[in-house]
PDB file of N, CA and C in Angstrom:
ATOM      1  N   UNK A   1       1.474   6.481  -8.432  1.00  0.00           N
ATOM      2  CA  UNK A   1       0.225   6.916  -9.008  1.00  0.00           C
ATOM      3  C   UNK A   1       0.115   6.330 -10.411  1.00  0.00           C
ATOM      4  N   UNK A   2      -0.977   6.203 -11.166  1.00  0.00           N
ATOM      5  CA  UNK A   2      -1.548   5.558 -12.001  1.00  0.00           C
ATOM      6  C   UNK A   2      -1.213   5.900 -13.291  1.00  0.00           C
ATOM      7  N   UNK A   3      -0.576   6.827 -13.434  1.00  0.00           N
ATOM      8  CA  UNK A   3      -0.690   8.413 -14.501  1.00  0.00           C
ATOM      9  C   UNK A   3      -0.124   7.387 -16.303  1.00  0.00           C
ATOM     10  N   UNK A   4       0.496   7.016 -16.053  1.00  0.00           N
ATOM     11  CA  UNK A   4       0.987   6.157 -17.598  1.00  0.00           C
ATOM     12  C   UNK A   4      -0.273   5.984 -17.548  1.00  0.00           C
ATOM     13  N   UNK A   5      -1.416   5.012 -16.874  1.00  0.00           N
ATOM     14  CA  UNK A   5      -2.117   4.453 -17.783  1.00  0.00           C
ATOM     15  C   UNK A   5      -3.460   5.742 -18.246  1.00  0.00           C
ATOM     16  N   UNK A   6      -3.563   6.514 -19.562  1.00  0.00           N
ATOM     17  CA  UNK A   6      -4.653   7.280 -19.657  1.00  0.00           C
ATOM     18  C   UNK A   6      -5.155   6.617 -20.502  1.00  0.00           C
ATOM     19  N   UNK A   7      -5.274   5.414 -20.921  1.00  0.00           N
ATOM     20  CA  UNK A   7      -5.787   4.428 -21.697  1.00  0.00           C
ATOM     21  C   UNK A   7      -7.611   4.206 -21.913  1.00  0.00           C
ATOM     22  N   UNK A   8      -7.845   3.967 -21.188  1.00  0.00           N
ATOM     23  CA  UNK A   8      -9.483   3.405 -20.986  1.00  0.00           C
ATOM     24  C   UNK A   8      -9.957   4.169 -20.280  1.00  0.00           C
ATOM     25  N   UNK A   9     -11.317   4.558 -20.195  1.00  0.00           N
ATOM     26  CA  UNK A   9     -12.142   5.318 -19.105  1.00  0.00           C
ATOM     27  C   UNK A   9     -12.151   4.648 -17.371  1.00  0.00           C
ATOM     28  N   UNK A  10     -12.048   3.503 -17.415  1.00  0.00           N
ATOM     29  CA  UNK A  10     -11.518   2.667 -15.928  1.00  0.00           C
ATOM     30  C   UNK A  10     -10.152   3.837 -15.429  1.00  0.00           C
ATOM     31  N   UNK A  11      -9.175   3.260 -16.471  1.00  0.00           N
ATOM     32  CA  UNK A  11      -8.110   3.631 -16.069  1.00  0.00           C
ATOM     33  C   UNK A  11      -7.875   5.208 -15.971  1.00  0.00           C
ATOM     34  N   UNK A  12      -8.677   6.083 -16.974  1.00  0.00           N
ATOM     35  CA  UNK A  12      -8.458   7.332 -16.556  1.00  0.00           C
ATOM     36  C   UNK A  12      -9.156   7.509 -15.104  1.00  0.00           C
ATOM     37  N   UNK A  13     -10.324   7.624 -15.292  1.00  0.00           N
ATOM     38  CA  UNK A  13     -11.047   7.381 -13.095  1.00  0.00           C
ATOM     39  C   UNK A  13      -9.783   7.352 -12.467  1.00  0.00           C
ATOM     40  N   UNK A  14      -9.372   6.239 -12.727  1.00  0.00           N
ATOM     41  CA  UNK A  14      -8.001   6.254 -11.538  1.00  0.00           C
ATOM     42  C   UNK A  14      -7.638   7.171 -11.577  1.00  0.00           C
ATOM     43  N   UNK A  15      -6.515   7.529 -12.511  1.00  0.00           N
ATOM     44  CA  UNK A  15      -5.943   8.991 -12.597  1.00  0.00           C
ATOM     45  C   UNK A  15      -6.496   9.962 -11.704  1.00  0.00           C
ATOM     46  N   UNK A  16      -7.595  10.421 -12.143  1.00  0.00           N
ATOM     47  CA  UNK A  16      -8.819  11.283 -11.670  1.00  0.00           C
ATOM     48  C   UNK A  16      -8.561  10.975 -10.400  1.00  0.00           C
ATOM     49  N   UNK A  17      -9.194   9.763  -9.948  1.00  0.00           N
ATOM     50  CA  UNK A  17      -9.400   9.708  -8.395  1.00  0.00           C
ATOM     51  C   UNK A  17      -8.060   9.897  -7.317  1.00  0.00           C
ATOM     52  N   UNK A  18      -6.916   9.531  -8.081  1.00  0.00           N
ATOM     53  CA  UNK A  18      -5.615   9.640  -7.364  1.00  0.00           C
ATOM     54  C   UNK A  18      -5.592  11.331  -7.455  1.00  0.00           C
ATOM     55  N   UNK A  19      -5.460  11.897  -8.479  1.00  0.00           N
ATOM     56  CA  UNK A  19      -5.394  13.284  -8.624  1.00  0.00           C
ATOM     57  C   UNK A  19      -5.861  14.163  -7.294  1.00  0.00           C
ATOM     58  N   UNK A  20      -7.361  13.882  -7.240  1.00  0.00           N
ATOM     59  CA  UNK A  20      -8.292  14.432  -6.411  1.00  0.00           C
ATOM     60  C   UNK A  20      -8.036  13.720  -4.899  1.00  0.00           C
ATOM     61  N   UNK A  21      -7.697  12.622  -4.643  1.00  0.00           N
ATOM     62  CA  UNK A  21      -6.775  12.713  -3.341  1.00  0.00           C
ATOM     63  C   UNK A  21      -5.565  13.306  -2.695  1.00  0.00           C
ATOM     64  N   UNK A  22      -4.898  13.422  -4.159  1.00  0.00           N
ATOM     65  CA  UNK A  22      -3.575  14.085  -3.828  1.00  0.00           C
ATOM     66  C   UNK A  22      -3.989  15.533  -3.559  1.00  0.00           C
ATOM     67  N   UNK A  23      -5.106  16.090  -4.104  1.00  0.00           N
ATOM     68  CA  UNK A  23      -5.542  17.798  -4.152  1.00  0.00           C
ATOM     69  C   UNK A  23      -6.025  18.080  -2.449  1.00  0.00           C
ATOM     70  N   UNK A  24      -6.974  17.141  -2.550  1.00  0.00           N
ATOM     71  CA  UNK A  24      -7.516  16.908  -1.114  1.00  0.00           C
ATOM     72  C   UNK A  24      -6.334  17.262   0.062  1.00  0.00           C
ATOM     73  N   UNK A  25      -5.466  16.049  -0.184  1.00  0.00           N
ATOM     74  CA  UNK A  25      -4.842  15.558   1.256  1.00  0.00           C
ATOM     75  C   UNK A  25      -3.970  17.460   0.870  1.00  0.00           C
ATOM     76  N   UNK A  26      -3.581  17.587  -0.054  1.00  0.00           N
ATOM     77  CA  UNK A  26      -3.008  19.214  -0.061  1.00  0.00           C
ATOM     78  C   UNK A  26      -3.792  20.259   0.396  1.00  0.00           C
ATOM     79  N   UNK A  27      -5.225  19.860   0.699  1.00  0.00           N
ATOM     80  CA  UNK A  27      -5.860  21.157   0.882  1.00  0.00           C
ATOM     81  C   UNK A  27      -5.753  20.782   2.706  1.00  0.00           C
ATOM     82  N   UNK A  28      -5.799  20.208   3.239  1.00  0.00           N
ATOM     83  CA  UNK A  28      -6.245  19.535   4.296  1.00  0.00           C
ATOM     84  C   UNK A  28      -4.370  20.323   5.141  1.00  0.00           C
ATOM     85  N   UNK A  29      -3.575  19.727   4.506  1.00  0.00           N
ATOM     86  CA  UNK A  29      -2.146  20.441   4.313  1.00  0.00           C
ATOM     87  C   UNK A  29      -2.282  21.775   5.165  1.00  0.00           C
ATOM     88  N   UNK A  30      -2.734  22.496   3.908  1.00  0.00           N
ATOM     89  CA  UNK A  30      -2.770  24.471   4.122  1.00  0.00           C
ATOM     90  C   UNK A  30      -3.575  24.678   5.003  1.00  0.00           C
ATOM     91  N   UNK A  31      -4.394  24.166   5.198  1.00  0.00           N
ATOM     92  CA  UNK A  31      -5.312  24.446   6.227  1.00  0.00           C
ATOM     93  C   UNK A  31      -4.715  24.485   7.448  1.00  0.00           C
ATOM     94  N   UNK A  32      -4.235  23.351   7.745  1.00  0.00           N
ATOM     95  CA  UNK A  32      -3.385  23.244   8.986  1.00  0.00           C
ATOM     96  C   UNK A  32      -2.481  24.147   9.396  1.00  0.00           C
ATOM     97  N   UNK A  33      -1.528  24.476   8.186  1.00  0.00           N
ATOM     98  CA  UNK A  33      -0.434  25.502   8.636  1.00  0.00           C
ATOM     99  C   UNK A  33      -1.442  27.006   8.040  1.00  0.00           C
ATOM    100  N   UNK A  34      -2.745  27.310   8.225  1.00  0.00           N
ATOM    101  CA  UNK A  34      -2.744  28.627   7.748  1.00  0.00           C
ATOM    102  C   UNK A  34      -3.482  28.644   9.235  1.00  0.00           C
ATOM    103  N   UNK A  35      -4.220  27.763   9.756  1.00  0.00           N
ATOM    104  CA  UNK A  35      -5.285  27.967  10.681  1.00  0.00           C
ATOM    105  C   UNK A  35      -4.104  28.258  12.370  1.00  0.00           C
ATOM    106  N   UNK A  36      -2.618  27.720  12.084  1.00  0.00           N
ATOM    107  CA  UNK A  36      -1.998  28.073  13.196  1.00  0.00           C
ATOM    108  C   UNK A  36      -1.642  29.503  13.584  1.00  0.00           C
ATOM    109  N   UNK A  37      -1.856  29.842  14.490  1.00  0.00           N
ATOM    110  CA  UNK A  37      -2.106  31.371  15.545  1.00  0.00           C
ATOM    111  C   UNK A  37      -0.724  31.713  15.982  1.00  0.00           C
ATOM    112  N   UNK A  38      -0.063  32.954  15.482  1.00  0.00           N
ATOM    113  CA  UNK A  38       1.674  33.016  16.119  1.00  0.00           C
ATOM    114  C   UNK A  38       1.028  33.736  17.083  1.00  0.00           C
ATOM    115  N   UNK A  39      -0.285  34.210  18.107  1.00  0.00           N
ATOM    116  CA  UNK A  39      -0.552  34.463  19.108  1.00  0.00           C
ATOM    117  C   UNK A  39      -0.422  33.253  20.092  1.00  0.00           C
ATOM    118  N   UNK A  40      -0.838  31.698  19.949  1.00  0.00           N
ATOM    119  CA  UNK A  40      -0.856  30.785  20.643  1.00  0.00           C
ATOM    120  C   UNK A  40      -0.082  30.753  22.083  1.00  0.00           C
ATOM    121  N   UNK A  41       1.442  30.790  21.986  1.00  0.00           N
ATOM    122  CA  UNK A  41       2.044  31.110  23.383  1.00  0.00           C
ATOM    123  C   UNK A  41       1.595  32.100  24.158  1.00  0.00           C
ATOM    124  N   UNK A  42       1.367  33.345  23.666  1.00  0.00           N
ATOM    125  CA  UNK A  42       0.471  34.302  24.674  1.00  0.00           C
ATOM    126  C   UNK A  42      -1.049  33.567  25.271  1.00  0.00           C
ATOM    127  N   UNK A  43      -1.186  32.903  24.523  1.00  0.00           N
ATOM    128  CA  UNK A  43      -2.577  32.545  24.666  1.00  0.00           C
ATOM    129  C   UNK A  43      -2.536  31.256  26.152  1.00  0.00           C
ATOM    130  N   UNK A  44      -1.361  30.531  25.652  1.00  0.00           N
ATOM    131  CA  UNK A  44      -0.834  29.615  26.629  1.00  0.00           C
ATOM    132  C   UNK A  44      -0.507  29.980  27.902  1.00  0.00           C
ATOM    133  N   UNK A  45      -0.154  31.426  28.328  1.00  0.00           N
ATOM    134  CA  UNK A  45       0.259  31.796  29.535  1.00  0.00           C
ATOM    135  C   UNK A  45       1.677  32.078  29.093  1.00  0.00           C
ATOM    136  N   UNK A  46       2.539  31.854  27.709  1.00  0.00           N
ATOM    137  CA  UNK A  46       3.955  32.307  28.020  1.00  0.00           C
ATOM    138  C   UNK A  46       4.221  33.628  27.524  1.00  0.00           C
ATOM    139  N   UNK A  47       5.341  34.132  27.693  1.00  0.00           N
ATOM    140  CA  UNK A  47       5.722  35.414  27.569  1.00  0.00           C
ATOM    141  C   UNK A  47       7.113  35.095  26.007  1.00  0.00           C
ATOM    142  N   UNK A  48       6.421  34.803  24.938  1.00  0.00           N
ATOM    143  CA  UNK A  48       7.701  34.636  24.583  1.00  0.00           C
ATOM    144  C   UNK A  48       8.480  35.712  23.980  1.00  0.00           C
ATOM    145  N   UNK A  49       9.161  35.752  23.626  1.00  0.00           N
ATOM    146  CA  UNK A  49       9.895  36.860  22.642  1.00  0.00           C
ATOM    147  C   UNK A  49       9.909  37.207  21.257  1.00  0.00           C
ATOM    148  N   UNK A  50      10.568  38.171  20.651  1.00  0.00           N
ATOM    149  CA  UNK A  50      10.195  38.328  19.296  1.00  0.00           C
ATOM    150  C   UNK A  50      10.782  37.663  18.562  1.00  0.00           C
ATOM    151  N   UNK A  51      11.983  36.614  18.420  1.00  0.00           N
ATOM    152  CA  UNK A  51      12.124  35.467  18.084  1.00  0.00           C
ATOM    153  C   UNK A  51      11.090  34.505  18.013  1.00  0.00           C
ATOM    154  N   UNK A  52      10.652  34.122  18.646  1.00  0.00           N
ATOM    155  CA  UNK A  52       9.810  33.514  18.663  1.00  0.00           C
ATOM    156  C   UNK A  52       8.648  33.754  17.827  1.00  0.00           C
ATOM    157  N   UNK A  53       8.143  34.594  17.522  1.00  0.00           N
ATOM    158  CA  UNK A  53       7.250  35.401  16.577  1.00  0.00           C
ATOM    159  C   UNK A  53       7.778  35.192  15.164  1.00  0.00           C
ATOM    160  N   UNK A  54       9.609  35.139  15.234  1.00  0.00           N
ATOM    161  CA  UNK A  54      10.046  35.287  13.505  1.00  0.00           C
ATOM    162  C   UNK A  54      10.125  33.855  13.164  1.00  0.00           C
ATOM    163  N   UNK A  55       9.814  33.167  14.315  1.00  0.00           N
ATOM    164  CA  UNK A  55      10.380  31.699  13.632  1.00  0.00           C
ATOM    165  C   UNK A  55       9.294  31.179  13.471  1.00  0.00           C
ATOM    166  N   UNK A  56       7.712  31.545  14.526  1.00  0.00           N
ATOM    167  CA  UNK A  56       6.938  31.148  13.972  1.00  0.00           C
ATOM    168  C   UNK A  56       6.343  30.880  12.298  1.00  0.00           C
ATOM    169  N   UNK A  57       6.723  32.425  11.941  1.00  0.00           N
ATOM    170  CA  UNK A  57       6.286  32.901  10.277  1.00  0.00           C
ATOM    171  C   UNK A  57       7.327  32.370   9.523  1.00  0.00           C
ATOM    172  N   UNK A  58       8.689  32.131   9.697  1.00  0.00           N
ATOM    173  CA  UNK A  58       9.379  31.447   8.973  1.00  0.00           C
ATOM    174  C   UNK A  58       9.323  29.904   9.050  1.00  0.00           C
ATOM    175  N   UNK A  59       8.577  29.416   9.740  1.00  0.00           N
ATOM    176  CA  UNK A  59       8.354  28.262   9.614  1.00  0.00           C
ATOM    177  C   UNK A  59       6.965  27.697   9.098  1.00  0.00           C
ATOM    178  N   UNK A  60       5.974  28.695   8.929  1.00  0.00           N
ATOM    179  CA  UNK A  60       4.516  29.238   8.027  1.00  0.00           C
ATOM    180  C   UNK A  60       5.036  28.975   6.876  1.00  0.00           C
ATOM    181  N   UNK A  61       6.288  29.884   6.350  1.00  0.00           N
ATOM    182  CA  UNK A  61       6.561  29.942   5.192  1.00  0.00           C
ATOM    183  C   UNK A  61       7.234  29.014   4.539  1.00  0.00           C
ATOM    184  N   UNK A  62       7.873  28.401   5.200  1.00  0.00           N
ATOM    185  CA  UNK A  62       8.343  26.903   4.734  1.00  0.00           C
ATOM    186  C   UNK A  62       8.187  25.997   4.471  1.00  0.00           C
ATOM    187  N   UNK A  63       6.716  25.494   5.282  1.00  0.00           N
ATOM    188  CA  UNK A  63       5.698  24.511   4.980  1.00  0.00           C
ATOM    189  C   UNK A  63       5.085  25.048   4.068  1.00  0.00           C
ATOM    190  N   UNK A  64       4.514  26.480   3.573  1.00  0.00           N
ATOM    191  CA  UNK A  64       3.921  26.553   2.236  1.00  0.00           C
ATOM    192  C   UNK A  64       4.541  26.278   1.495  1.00  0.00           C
ATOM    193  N   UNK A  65       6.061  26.822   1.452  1.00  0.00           N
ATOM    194  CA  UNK A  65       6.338  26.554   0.465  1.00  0.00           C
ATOM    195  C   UNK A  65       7.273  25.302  -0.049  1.00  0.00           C
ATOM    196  N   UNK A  66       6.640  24.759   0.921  1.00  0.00           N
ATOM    197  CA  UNK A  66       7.447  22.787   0.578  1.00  0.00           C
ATOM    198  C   UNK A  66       5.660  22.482   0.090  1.00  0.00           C
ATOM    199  N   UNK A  67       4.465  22.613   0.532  1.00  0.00           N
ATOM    200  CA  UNK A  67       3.532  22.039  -0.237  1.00  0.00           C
ATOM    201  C   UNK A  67       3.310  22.787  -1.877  1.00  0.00           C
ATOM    202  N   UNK A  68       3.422  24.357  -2.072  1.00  0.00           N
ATOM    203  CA  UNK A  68       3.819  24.489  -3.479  1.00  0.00           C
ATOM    204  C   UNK A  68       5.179  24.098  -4.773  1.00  0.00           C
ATOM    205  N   UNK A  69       5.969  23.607  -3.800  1.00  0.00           N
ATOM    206  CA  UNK A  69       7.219  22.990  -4.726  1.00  0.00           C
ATOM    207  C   UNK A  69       6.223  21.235  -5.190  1.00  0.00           C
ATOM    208  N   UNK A  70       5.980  20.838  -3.840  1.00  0.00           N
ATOM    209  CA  UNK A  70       4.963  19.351  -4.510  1.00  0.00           C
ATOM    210  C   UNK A  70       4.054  19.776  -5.566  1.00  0.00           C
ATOM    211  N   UNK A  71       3.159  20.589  -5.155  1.00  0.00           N
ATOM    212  CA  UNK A  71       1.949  20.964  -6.562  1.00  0.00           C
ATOM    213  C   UNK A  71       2.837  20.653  -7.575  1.00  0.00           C
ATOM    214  N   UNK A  72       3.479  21.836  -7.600  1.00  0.00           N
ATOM    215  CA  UNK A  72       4.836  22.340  -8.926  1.00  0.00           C
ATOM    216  C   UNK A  72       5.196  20.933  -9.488  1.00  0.00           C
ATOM    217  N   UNK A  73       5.848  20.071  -9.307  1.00  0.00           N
ATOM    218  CA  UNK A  73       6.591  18.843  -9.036  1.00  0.00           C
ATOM    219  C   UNK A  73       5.463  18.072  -9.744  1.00  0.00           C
ATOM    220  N   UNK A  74       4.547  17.655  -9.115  1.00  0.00           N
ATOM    221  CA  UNK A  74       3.278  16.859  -9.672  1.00  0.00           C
ATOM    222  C   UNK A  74       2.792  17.023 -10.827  1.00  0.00           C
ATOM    223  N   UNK A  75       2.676  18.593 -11.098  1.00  0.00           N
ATOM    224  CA  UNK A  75       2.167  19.331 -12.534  1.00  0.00           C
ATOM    225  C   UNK A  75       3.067  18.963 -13.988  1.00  0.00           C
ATOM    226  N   UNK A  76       4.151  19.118 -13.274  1.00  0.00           N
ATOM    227  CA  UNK A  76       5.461  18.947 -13.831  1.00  0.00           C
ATOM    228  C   UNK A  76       5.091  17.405 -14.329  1.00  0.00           C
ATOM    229  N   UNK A  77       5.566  16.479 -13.617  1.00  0.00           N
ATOM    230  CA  UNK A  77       5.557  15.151 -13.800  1.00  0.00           C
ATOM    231  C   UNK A  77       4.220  14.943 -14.819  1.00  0.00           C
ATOM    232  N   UNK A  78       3.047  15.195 -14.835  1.00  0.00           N
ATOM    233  CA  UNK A  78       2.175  14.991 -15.480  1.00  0.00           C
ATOM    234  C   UNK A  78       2.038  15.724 -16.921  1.00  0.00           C
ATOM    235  N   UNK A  79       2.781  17.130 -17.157  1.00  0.00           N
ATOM    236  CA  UNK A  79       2.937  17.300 -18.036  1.00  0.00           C
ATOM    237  C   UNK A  79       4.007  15.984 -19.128  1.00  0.00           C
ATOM    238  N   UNK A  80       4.956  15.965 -18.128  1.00  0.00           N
ATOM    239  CA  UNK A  80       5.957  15.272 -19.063  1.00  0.00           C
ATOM    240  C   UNK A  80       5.585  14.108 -19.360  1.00  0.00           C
ATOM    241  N   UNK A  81       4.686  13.440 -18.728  1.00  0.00           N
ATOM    242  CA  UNK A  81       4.243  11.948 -19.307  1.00  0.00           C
ATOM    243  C   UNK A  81       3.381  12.096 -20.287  1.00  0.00           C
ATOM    244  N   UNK A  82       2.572  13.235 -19.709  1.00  0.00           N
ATOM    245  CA  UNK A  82       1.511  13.585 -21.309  1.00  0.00           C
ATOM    246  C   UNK A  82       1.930  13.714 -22.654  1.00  0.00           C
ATOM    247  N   UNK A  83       3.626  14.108 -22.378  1.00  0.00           N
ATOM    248  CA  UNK A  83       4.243  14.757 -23.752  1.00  0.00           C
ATOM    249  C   UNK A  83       4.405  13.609 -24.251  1.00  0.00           C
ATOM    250  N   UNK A  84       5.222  12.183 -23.128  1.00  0.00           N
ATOM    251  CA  UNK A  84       5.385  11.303 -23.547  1.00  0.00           C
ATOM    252  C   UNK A  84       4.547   9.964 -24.195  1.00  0.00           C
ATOM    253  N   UNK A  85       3.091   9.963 -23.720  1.00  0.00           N
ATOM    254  CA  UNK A  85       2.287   9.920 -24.337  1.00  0.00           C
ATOM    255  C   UNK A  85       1.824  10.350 -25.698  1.00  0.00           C
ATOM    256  N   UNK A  86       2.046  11.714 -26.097  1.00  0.00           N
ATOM    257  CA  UNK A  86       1.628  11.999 -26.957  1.00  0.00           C
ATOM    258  C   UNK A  86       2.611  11.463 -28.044  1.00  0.00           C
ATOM    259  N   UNK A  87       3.986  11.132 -27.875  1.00  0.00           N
ATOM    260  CA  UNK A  87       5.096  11.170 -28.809  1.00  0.00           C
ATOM    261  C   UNK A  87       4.002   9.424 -29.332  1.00  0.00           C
ATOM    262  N   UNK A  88       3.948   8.263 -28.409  1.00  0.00           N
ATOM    263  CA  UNK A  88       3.355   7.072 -28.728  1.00  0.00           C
ATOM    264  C   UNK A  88       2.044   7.353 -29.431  1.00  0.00           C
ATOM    265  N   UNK A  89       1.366   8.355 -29.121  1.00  0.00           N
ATOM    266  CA  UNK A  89      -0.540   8.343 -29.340  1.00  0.00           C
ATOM    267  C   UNK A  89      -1.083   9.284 -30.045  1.00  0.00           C
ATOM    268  N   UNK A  90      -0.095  10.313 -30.412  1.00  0.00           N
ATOM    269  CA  UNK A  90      -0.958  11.699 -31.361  1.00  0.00           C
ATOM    270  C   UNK A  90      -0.753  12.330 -30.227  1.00  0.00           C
ATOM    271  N   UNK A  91      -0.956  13.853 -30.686  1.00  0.00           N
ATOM    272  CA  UNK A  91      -0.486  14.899 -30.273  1.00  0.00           C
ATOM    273  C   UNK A  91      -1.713  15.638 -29.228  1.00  0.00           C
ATOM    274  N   UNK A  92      -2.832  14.489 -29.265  1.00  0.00           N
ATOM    275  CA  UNK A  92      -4.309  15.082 -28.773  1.00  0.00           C
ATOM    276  C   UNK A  92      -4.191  15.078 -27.414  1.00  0.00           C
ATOM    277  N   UNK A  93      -3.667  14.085 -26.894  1.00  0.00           N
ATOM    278  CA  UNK A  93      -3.192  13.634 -25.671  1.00  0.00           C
ATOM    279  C   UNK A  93      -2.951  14.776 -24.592  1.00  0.00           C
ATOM    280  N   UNK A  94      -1.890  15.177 -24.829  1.00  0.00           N
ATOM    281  CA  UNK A  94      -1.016  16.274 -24.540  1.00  0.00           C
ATOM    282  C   UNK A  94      -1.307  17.443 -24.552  1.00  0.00           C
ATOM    283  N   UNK A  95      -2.461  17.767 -25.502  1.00  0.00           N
ATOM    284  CA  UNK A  95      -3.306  18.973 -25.821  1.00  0.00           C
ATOM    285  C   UNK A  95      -4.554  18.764 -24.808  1.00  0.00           C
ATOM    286  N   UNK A  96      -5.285  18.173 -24.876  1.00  0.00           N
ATOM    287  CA  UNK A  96      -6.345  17.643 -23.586  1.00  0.00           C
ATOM    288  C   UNK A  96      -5.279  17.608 -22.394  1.00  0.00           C
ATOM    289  N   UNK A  97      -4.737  17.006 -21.707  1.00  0.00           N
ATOM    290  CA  UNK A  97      -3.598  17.024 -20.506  1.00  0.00           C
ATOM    291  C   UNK A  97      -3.645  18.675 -20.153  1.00  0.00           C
ATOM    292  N   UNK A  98      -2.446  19.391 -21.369  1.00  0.00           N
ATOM    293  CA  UNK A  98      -1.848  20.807 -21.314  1.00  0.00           C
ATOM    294  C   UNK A  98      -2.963  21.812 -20.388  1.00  0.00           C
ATOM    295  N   UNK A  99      -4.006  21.614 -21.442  1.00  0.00           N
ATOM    296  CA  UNK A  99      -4.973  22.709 -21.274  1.00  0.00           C
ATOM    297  C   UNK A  99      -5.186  22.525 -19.993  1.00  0.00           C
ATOM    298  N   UNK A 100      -5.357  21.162 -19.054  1.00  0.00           N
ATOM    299  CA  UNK A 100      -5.977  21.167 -18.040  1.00  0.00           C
ATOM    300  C   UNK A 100      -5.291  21.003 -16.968  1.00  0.00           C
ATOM    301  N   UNK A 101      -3.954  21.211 -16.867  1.00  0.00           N
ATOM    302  CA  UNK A 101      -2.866  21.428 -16.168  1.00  0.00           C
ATOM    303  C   UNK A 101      -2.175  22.720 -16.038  1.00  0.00           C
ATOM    304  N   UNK A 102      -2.146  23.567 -16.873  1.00  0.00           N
ATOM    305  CA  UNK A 102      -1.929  24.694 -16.751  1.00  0.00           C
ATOM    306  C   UNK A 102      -0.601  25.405 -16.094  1.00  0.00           C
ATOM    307  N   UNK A 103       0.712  24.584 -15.829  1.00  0.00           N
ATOM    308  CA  UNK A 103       1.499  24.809 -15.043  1.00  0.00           C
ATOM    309  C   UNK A 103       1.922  26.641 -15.112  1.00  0.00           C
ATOM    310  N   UNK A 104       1.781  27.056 -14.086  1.00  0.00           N
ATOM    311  CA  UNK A 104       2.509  28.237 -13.787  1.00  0.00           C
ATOM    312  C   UNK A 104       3.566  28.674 -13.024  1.00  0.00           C
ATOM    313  N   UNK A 105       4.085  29.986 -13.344  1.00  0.00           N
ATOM    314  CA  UNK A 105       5.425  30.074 -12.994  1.00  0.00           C
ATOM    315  C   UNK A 105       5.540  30.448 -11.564  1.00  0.00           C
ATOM    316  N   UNK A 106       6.732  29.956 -11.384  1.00  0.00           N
ATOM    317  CA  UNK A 106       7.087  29.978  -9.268  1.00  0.00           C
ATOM    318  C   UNK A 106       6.877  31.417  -8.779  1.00  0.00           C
ATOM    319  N   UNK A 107       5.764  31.891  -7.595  1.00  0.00           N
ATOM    320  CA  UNK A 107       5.592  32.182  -7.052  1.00  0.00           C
ATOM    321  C   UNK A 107       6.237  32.640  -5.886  1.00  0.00           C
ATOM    322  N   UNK A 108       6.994  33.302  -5.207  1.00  0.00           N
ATOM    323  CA  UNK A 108       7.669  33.503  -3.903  1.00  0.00           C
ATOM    324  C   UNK A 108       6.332  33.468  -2.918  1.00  0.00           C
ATOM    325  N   UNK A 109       6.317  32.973  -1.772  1.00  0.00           N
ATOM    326  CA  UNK A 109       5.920  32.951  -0.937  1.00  0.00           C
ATOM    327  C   UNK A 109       6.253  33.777   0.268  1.00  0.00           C
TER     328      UNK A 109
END
């Protein structure tokens, strides 16, 4: 991704536009694993068991929470280049970035 360069209005767009794909293809993500049914095998004709039921949701919960460790991860990374930015460019950098990144603290899922 593009993220060093916040240089020029061209080059921020990029940023921007990579950003907003990466948000996208994440929303597109949750959707998938929220819209799946741990009714489905009944629905299929099988009889499964209650195993089957726990592994469904533990495996719900795993994919969420492998796509919130990426958010996390991404936020992360963009803070720290901003900082590093700012050490080369003034401190404005990093202050515009901060505010609009907002990283928050881990969540259990």
């Amino acid at each position: 991704m593009a993220c060093d360069v916040v240089r020029t209005g061209s080059s921020c767009r990029t940023v921007v536009h990579d950003i907003e794909t990466v948000v996208i293809d994440w929303t597109h993500q949750i959707r998938e694993v929220l819209k799946k049914d741990s009714a489905q095998p009944l629905l299929e004709g099988f009889n499964p068991t209650p195993y089957v039921e726990i592994d469904f949701w533990d495996a719900k919960a795993q994919n969420l929470r492998c796509i919130f460790h990426q958010v996390t991860f991404l936020a992360i990374v963009f803070f720290y280049r901003a900082m590093h930015l700012s050490a080369k460019r003034g401190i404005a950098i990093a202050c515009r970035l901060s505010v609009r990144l907002s990283v928050r603290p881990s969540v259990r899922l």
